[in-house]
Protein backbone atom coordinates (compact mmCIF):
# COMPACT_ATOMS: atom_id res chain seq x y z
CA UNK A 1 59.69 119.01 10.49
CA UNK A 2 56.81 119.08 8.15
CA UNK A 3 56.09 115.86 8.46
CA UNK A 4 56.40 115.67 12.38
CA UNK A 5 53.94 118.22 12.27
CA UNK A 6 51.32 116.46 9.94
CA UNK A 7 51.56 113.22 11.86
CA UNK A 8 50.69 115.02 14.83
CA UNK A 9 48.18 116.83 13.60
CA UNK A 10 46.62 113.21 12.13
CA UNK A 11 46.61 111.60 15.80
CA UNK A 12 43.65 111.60 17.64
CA UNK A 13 42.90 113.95 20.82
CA UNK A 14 44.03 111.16 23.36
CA UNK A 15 47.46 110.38 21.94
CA UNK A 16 48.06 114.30 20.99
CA UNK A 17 47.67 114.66 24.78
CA UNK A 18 50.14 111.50 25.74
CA UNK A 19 52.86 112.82 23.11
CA UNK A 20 52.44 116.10 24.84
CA UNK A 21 52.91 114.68 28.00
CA UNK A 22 55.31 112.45 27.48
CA UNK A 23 57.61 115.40 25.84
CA UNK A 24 56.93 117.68 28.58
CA UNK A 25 58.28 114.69 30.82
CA UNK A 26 60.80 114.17 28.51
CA UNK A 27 61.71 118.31 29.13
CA UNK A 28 61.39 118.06 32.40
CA UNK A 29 63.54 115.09 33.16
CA UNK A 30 66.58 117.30 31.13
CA UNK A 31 66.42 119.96 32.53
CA UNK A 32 66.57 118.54 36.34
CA UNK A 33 69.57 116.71 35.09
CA UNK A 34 71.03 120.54 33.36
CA UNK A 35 70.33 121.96 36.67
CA UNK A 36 71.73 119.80 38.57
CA UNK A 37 75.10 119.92 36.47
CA UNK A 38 75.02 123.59 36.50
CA UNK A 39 74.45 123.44 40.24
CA UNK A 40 77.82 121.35 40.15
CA UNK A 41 79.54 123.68 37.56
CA UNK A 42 78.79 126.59 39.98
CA UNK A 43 79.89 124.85 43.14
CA UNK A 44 82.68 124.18 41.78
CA UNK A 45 83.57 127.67 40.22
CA UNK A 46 82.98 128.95 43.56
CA UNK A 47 85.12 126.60 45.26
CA UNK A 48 88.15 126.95 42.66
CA UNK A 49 87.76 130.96 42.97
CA UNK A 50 88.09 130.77 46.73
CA UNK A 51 91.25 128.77 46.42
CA UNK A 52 93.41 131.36 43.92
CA UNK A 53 91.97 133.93 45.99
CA UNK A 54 93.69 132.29 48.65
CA UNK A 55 96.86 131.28 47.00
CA UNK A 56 97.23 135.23 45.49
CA UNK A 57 96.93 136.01 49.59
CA UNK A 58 99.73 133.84 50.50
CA UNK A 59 101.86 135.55 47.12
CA UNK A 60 100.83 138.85 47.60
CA UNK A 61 102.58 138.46 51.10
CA UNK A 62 105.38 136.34 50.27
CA UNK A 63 108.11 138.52 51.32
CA UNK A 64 106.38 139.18 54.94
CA UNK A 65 106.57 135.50 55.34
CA UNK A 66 109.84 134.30 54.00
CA UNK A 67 110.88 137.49 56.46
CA UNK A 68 109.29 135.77 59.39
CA UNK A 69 110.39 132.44 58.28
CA UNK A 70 114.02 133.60 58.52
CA UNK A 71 113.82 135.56 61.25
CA UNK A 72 112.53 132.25 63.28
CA UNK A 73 114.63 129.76 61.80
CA UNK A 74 117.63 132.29 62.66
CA UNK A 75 116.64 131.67 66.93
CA UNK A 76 116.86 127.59 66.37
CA UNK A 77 120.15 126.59 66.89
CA UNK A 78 120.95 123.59 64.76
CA UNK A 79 123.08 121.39 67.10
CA UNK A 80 119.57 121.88 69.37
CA UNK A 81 117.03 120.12 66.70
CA UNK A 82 116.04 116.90 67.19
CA UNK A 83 115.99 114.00 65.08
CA UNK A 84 113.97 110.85 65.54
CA UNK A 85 115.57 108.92 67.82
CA UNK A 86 116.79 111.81 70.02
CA UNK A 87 112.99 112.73 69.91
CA UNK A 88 111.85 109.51 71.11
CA UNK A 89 114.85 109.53 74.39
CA UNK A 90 113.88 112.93 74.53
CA UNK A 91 110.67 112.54 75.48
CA UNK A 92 111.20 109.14 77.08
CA UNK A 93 113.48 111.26 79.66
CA UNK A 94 111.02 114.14 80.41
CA UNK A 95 107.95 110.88 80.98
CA UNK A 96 111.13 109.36 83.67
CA UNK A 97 111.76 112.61 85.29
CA UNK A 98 107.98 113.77 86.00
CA UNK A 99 107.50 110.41 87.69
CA UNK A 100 105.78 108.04 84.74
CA UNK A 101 106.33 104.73 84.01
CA UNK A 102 103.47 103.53 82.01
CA UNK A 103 104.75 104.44 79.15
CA UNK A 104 103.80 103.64 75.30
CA UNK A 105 105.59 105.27 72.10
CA UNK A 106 103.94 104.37 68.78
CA UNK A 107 105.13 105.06 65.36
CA UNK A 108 107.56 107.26 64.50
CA UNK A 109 107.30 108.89 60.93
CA UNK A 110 109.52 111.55 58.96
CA UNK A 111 108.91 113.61 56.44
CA UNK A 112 111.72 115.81 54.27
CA UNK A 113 112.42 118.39 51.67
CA UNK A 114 116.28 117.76 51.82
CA UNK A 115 116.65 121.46 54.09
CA UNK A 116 114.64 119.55 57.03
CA UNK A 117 112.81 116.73 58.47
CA UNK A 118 109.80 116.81 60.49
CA UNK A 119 109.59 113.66 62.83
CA UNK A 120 106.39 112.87 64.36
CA UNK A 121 105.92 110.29 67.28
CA UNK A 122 102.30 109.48 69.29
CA UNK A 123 103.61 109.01 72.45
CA UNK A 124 100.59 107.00 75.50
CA UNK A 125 100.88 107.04 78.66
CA UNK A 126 98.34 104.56 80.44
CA UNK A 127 97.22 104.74 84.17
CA UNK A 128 98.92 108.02 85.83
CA UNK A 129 98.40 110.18 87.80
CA UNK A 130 96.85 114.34 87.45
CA UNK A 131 100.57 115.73 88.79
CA UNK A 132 102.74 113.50 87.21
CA UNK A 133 100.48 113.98 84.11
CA UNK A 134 101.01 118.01 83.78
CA UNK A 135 104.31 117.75 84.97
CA UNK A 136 105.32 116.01 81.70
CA UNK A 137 103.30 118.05 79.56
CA UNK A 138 104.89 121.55 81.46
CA UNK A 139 107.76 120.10 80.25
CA UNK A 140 107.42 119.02 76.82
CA UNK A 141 105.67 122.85 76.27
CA UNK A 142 109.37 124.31 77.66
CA UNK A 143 110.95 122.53 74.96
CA UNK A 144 109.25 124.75 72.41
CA UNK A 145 110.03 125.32 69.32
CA UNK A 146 112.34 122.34 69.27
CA UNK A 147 109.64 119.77 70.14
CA UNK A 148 106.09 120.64 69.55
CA UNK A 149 102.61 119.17 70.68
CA UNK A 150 100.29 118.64 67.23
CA UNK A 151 97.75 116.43 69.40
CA UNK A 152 96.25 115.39 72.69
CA UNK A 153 94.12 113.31 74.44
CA UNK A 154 92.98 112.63 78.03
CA UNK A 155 90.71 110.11 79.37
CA UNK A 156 89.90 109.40 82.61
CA UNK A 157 88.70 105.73 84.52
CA UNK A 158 86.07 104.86 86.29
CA UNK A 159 87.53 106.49 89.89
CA UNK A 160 88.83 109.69 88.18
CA UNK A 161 92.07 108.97 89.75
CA UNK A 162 94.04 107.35 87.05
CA UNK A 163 94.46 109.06 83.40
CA UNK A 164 95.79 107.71 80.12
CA UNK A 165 97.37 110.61 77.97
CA UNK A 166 97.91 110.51 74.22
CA UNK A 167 99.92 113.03 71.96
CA UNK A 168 101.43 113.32 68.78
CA UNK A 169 104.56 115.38 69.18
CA UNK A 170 107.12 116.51 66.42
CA UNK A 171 110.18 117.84 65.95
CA UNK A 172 112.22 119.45 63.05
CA UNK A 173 115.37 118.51 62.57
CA UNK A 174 117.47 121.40 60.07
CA UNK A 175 120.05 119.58 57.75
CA UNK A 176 124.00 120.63 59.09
């Protein structure tokens, strides 16, 4: 350190100023990248805190929910639950009966935990009708809670006369 400080003290006026400068740069330049990790650090602190909060929530009121999951898994009848295919006819029946025959299913995907599947299918239907149109979705909302609506979508053509509809509609399906 001594030595630092006598070769400092040696230099002349001009380069005492530049090594002051360039170390206050040098400061500078750290501690913009320190705050900018602490900002990070913080951020994510915050975030993390938010999320146990949340998860002690969801235990704190476990037994309220495994009480309402069993109270509304006892109303669905079993022989009543849909799987994939019997999704797909389904809904390919309740498209026939409200009068629509542009019809378009897409993929079909399932996911399970061994006690139950969820299927999901995106159902189109291209170029109908208003009536027709609510019709079918009136009936796909009576066939609650065995087939549910995640998604939809309604656009219109040029007239306003003719409608395509997209959904995304699951159903569970409980392991007999």
């Amino acid at each position: 350190m001594r030595t630092l400080r006598a070769y400092f003290l040696t230099r002349l006026l001009r380069e005492k100023l530049l090594l002051v400068v360039l170390m206050a740069f040098g400061a500078l330049w750290w501690l913009s990248a320190f705050s900018t990790r602490m900002n990070a650090f913080s951020t994510q602190q915050r975030r993390t805190t938010s999320a146990l909060k949340e998860q002690q929530q969801w235990l704190d009121h476990r037994k309220e929910i495994e009480l309402s999951a069993e109270k509304a898994a006892a109303k669905l009848d079993p022989a009543k639950t849909l799987d994939g295919s019997r999704l797909l006819a389904v809904v390919n029946n309740l498209a026939r009966e409200a009068g629509l025959r542009s019809t378009v299913s897409g993929g079909l995907t399932q996911q399970s935990n061994g006690q139950f599947s969820v299927h999901t299918l995106d159902y189109t239907v291209n170029r109908a009708e208003w009536d027709p149109l609510t019709k079918f979705y009136s009936a796909l909302q009576q066939q609650s809670p065995y087939i549910g609506i995640e998604r939809v979508m309604l656009t219109a053509d040029a007239t306003g006369v003719q409608h395509s509809l997209s959904l995304r509609v699951s159903s569970v399906e409980i392991s007999r």
